[in-house]
N, C-alpha and C. Protein backbone atom coordinates (compact mmCIF):
# COMPACT_ATOMS: atom_id res chain seq x y z
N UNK A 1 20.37 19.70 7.98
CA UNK A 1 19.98 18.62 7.10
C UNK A 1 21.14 18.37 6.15
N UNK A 2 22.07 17.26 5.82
CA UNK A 2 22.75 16.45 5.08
C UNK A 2 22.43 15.74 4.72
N UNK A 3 22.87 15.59 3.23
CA UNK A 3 22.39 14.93 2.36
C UNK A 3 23.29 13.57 2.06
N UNK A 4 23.03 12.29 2.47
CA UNK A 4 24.39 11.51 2.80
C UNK A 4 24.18 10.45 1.16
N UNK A 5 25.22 10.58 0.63
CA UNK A 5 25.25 10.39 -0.78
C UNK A 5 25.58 8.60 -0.71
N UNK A 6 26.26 7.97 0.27
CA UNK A 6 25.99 6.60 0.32
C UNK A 6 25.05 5.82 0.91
N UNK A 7 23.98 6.52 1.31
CA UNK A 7 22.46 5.78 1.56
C UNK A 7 21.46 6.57 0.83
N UNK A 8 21.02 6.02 -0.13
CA UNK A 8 20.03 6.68 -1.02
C UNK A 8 18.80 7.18 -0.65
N UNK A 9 18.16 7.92 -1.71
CA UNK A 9 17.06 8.88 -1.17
C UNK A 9 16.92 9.33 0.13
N UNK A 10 18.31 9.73 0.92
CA UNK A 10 17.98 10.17 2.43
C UNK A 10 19.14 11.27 2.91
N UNK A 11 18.48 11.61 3.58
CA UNK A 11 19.48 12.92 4.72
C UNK A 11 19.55 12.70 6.15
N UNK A 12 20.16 12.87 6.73
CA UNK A 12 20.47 12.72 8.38
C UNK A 12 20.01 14.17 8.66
N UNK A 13 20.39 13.86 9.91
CA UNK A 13 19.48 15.26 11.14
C UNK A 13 19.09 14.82 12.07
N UNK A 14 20.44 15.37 13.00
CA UNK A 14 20.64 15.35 14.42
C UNK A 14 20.60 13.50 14.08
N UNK A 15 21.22 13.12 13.42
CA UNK A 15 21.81 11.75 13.20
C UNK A 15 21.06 10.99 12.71
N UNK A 16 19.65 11.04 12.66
CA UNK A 16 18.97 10.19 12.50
C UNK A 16 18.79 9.89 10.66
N UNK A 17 18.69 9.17 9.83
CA UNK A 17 17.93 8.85 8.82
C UNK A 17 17.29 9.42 8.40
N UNK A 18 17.18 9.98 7.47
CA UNK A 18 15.30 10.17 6.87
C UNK A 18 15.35 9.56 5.14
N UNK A 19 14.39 9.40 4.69
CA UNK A 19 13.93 8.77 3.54
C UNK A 19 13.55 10.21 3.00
N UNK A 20 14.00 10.11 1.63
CA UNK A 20 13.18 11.69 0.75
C UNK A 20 12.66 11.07 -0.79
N UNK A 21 12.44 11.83 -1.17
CA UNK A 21 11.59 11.16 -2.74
C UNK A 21 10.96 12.22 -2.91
N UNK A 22 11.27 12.60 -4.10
CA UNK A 22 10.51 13.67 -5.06
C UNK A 22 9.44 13.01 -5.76
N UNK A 23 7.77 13.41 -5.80
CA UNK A 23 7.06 12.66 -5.97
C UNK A 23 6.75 13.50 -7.62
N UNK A 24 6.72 12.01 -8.55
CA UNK A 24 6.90 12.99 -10.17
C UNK A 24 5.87 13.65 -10.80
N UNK A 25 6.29 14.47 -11.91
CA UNK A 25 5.14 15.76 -12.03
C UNK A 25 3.73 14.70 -12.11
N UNK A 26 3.72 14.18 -12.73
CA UNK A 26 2.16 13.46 -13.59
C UNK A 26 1.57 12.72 -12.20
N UNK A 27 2.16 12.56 -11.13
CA UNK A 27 1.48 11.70 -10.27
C UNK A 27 1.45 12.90 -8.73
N UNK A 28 1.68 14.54 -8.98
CA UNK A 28 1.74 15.19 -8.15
C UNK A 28 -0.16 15.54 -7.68
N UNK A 29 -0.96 14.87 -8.55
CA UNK A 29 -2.34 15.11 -8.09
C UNK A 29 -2.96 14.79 -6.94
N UNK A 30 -2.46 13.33 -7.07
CA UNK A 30 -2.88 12.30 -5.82
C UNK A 30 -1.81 12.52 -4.58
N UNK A 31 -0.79 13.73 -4.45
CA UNK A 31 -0.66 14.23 -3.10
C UNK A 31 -0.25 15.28 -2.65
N UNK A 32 -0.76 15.56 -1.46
CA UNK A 32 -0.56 17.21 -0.36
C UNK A 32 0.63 17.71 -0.99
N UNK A 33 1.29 16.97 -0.86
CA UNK A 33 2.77 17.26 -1.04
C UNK A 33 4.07 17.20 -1.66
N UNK A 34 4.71 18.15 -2.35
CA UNK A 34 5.79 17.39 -4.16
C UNK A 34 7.06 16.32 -2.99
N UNK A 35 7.48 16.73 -1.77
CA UNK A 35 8.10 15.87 -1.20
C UNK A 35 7.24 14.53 -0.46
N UNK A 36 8.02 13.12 -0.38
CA UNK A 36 7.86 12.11 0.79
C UNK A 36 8.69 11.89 1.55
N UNK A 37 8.73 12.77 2.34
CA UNK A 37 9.73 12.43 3.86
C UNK A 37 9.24 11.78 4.92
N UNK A 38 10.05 11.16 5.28
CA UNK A 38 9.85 10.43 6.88
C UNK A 38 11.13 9.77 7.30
N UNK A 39 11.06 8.93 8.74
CA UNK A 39 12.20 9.14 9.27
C UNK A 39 12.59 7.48 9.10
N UNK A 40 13.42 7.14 8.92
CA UNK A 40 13.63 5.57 9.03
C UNK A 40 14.04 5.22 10.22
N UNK A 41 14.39 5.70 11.66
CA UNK A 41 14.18 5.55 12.66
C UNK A 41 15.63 4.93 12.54
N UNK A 42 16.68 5.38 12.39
CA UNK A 42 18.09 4.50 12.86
C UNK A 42 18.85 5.16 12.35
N UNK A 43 20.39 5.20 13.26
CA UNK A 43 21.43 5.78 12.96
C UNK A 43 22.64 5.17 11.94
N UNK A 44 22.24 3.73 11.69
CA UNK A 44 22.95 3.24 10.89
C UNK A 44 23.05 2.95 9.72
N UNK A 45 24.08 3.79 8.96
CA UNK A 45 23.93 3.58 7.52
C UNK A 45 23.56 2.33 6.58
N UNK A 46 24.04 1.43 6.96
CA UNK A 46 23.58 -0.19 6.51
C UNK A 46 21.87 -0.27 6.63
N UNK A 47 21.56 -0.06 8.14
CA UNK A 47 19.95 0.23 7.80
C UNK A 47 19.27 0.76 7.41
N UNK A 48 19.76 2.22 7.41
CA UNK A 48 19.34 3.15 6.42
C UNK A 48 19.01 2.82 5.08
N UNK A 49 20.46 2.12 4.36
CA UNK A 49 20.22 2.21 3.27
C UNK A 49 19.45 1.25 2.82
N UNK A 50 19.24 -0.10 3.53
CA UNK A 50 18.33 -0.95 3.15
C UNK A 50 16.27 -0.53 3.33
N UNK A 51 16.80 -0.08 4.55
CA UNK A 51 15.16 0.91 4.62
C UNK A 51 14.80 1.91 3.42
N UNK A 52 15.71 2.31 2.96
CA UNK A 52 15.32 3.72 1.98
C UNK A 52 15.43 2.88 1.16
N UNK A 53 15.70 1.90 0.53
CA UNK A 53 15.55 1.35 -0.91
C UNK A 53 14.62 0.64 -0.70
N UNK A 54 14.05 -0.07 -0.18
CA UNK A 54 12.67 -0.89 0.21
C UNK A 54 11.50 0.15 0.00
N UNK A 55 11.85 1.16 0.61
CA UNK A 55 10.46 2.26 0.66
C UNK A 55 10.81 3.14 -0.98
N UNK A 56 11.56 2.69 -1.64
CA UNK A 56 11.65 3.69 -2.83
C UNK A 56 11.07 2.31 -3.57
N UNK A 57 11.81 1.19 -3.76
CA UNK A 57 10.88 0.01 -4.50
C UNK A 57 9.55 -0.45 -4.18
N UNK A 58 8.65 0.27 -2.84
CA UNK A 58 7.26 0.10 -2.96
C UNK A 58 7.13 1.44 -3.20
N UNK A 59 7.39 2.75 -3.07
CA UNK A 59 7.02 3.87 -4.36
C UNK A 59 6.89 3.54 -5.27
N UNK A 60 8.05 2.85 -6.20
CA UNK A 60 7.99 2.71 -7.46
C UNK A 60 7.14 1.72 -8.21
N UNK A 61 6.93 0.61 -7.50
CA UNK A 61 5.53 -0.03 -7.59
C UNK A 61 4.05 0.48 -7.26
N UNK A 62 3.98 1.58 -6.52
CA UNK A 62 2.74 2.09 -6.06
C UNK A 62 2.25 3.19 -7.20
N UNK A 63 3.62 3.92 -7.55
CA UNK A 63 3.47 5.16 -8.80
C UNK A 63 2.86 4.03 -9.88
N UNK A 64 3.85 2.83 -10.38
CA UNK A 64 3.32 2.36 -11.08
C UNK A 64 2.13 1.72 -11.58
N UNK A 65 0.84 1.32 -10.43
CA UNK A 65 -0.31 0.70 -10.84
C UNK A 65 -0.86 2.22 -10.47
N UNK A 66 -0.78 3.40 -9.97
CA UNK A 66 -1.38 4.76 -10.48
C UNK A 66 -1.19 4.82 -12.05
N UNK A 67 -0.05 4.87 -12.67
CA UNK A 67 -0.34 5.42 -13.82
C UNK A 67 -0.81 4.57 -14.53
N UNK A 68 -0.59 2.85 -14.34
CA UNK A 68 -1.43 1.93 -14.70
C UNK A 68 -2.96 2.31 -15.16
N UNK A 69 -3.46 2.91 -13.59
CA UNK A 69 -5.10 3.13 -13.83
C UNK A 69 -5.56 4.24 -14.14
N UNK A 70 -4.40 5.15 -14.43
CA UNK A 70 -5.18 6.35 -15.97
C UNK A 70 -5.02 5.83 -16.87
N UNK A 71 -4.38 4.84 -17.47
CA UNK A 71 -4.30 4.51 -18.95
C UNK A 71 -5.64 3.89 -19.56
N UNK A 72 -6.17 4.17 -20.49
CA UNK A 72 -7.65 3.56 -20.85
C UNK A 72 -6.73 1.68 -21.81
N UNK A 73 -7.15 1.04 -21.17
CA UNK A 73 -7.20 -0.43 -21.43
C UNK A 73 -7.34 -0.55 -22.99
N UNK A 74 -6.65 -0.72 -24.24
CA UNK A 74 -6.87 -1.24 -25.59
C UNK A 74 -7.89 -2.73 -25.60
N UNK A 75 -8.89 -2.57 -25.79
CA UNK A 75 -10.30 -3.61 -26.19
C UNK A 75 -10.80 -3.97 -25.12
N UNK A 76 -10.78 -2.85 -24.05
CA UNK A 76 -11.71 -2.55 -23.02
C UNK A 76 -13.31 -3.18 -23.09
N UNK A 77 -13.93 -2.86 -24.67
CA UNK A 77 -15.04 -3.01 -24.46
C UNK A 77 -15.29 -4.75 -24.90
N UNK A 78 -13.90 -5.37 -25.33
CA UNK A 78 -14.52 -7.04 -25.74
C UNK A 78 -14.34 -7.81 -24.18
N UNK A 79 -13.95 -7.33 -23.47
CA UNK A 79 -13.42 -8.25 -21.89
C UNK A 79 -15.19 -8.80 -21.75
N UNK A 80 -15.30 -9.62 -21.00
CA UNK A 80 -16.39 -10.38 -20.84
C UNK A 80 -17.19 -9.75 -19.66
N UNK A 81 -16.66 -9.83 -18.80
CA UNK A 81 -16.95 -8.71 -17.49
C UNK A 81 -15.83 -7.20 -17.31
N UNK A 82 -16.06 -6.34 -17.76
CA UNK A 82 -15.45 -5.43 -17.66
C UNK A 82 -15.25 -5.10 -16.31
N UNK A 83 -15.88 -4.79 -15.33
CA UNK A 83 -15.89 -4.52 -13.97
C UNK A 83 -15.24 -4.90 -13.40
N UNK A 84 -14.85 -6.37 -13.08
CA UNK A 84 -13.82 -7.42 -13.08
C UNK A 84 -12.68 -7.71 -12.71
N UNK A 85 -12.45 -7.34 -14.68
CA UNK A 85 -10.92 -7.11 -15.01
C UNK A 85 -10.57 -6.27 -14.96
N UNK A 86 -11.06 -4.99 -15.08
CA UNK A 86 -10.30 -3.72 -14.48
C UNK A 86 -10.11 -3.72 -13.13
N UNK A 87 -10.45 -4.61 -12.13
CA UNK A 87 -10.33 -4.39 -10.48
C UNK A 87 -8.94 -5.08 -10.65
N UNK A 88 -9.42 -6.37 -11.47
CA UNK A 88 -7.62 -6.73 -10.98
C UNK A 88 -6.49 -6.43 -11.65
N UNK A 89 -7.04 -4.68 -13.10
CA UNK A 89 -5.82 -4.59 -13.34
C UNK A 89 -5.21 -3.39 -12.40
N UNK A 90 -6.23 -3.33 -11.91
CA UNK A 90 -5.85 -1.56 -10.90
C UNK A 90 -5.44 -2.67 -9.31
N UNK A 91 -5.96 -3.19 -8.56
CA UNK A 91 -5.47 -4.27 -7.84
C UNK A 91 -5.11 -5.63 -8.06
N UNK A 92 -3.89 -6.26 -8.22
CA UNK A 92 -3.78 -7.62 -9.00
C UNK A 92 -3.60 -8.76 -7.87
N UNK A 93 -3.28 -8.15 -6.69
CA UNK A 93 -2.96 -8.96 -5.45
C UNK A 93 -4.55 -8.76 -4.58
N UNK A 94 -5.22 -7.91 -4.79
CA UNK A 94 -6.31 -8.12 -3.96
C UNK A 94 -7.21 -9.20 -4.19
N UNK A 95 -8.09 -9.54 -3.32
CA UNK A 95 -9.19 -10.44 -2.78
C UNK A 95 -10.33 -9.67 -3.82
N UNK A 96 -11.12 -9.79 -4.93
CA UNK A 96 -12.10 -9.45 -5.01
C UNK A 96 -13.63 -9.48 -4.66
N UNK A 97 -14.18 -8.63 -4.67
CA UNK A 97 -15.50 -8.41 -3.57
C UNK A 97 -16.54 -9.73 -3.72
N UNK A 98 -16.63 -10.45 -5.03
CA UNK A 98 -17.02 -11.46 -5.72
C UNK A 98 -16.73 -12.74 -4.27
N UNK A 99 -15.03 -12.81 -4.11
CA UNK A 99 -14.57 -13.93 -4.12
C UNK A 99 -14.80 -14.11 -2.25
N UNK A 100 -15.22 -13.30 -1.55
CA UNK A 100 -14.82 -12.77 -0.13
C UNK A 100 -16.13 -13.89 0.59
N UNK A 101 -15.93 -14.33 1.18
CA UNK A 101 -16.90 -15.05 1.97
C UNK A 101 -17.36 -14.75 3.21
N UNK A 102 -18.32 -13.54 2.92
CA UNK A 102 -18.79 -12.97 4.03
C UNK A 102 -19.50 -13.29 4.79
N UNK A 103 -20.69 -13.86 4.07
CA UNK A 103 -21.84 -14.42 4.86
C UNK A 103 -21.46 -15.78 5.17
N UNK A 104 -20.68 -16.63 4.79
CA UNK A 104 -20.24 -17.37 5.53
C UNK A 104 -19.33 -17.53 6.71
N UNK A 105 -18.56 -16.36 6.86
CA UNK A 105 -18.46 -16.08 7.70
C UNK A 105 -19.00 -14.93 8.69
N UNK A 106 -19.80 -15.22 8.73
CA UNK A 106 -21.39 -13.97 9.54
C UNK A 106 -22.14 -15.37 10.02
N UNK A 107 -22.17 -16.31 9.39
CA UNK A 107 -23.12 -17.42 9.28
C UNK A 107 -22.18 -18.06 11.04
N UNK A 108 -21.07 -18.09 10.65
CA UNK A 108 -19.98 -18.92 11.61
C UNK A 108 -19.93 -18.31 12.74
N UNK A 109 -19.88 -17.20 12.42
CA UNK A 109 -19.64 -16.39 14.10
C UNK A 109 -21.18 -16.47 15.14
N UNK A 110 -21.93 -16.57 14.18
CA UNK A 110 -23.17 -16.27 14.94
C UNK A 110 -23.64 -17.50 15.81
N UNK A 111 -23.24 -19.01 14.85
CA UNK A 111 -23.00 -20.05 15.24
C UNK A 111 -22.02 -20.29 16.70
N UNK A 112 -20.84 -19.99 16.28
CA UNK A 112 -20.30 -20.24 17.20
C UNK A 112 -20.64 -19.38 18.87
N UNK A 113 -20.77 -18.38 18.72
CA UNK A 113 -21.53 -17.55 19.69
C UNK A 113 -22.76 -17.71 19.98
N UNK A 114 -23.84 -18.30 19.85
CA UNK A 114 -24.36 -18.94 19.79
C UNK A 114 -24.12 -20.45 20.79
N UNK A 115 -23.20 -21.07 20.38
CA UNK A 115 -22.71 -22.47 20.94
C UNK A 115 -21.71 -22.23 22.01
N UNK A 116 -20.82 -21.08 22.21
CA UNK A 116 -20.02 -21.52 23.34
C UNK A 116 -20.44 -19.98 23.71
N UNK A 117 -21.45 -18.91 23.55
CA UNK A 117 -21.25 -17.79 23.82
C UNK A 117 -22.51 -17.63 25.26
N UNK A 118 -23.29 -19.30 25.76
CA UNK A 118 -24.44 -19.15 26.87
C UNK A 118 -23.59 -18.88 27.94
N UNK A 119 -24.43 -18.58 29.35
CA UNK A 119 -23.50 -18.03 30.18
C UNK A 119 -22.07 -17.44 30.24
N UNK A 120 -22.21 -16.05 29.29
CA UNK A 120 -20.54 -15.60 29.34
C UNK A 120 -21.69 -14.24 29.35
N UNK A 121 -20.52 -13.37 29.63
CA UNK A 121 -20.81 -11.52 29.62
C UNK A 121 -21.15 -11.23 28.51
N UNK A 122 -21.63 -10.03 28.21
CA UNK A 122 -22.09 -9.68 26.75
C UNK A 122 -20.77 -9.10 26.10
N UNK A 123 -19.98 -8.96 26.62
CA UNK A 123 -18.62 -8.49 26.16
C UNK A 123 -17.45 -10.19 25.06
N UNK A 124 -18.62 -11.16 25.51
CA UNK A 124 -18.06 -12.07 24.98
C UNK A 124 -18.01 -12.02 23.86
């Protein structure tokens, strides 16, 4: 194992890439393991290094809405729907459960199967 100092967070072995990251003390709860290794699958330093910095800038965004959601929220209790706004401060890109149109789409499928699903296999 070498530690190749012009592609970041990574070591070669038997040529290949790998990605490393020391995962930090306060966020060592949420995993198995104080290392994140894996392999970036290529011998070339250019890809390497663009792979290992991509996967260290979604670490560093991922550590960050963890420690995000231990922090207790300042006037937590005036928010209007609390339930809410804490979903989208712990997820800010997700779909909330509110907004998801399920039964309309339950409504559609059943319809449409239904309409083009007579004479076909039950596998249809």
């Amino acid at each position: 194992m070498a530690y190749d100092k012009s592609v970041p967070y990574s070591f070669k072995k038997n040529g290949i890439y790998y990605f490393e990251r020391r995962v930090p003390a306060d966020l060592e709860r949420h995993y198995v393991s104080r290392k994140i290794s894996f392999s970036l699958k290529t011998r070339s330093p250019r890809v390497a290094s663009t792979r290992s910095l991509r996967a260290a800038s979604q670490l560093e965004q991922w550590w960050y809405h963890l420690r995000m959601d231990a922090i207790d929220v300042p006037g937590k209790h005036l928010l209007r729907n609390a339930s809410v706004s804490c979903d989208r401060l712990k997820a800010p890109n997700a779909v909330l459960t509110e907004e998801r149109p399920t039964a309309a789409l339950s409504d559609a499928v059943a319809l449409y199967v239904r309409l083009k699903g007579s004479n076909r296999p039950m596998t249809f």
